[in-house]
C-alpha atoms as a PDB file:
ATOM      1  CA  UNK A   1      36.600 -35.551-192.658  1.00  0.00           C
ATOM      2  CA  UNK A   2      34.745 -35.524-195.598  1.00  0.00           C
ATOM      3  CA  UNK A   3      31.674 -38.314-196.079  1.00  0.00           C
ATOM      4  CA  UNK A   4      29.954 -39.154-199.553  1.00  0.00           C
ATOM      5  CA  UNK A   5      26.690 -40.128-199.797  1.00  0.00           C
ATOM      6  CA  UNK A   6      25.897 -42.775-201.946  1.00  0.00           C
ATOM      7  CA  UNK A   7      22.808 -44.486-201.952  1.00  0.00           C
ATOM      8  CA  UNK A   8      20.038 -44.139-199.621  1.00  0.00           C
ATOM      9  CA  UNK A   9      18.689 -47.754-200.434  1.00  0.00           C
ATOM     10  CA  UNK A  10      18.916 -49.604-197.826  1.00  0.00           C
ATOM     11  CA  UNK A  11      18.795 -52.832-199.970  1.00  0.00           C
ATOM     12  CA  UNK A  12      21.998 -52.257-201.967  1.00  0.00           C
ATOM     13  CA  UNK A  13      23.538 -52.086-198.569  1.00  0.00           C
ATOM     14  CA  UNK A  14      25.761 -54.848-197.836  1.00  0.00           C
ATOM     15  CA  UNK A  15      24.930 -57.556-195.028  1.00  0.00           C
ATOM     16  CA  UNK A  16      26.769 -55.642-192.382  1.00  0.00           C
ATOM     17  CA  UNK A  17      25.477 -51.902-193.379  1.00  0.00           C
ATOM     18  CA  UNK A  18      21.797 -53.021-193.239  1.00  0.00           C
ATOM     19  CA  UNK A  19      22.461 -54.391-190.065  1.00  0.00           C
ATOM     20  CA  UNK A  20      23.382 -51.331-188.713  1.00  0.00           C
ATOM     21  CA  UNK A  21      20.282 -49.736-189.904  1.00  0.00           C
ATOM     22  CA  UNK A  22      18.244 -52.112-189.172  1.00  0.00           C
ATOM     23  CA  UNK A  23      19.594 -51.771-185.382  1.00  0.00           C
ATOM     24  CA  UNK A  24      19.583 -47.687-185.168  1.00  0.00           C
ATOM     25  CA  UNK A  25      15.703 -47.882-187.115  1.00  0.00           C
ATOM     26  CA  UNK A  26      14.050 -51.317-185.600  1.00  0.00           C
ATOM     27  CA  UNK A  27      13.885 -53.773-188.147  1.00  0.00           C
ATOM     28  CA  UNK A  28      10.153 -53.432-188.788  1.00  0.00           C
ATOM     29  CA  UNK A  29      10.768 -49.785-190.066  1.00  0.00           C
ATOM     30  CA  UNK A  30      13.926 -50.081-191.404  1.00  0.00           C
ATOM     31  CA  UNK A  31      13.249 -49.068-194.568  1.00  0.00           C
ATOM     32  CA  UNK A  32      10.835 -46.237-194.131  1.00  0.00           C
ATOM     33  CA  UNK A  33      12.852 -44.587-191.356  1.00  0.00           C
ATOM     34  CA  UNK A  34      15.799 -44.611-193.395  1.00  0.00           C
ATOM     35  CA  UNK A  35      13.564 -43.244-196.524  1.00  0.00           C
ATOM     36  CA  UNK A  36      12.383 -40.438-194.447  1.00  0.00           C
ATOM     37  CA  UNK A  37      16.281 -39.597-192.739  1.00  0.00           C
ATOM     38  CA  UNK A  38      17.908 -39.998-196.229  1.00  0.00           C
ATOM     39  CA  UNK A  39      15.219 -38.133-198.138  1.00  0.00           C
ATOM     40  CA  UNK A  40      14.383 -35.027-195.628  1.00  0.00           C
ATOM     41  CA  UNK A  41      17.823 -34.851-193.967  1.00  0.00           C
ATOM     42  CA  UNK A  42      20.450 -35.174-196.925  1.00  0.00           C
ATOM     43  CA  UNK A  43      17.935 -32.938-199.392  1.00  0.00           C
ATOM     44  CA  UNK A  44      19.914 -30.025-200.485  1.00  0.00           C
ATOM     45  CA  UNK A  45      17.889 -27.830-203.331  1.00  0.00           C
END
């Protein structure tokens, strides 16, 4: 399977997909923990 990577902000995320990150990151670091796994994980030079 091949994925595609679109956006890593979580606020143009629909309802349901910022749910889901807001469950696998806690709510109160939602945003930063998703900053840091989008930005450090996904970076290819």
């Amino acid at each position: 399977m091949i994925y595609t990577i679109t956006t890593g902000q979580l606020e143009k995320g629909t309802g349901k997909q910022q749910a889901a990150f807001i469950q696998i990151f806690e709510a109160e670091n939602a945003q930063y923990r998703l900053d840091l796994y989008f930005h450090w994980y996904n970076y290819r030079a």
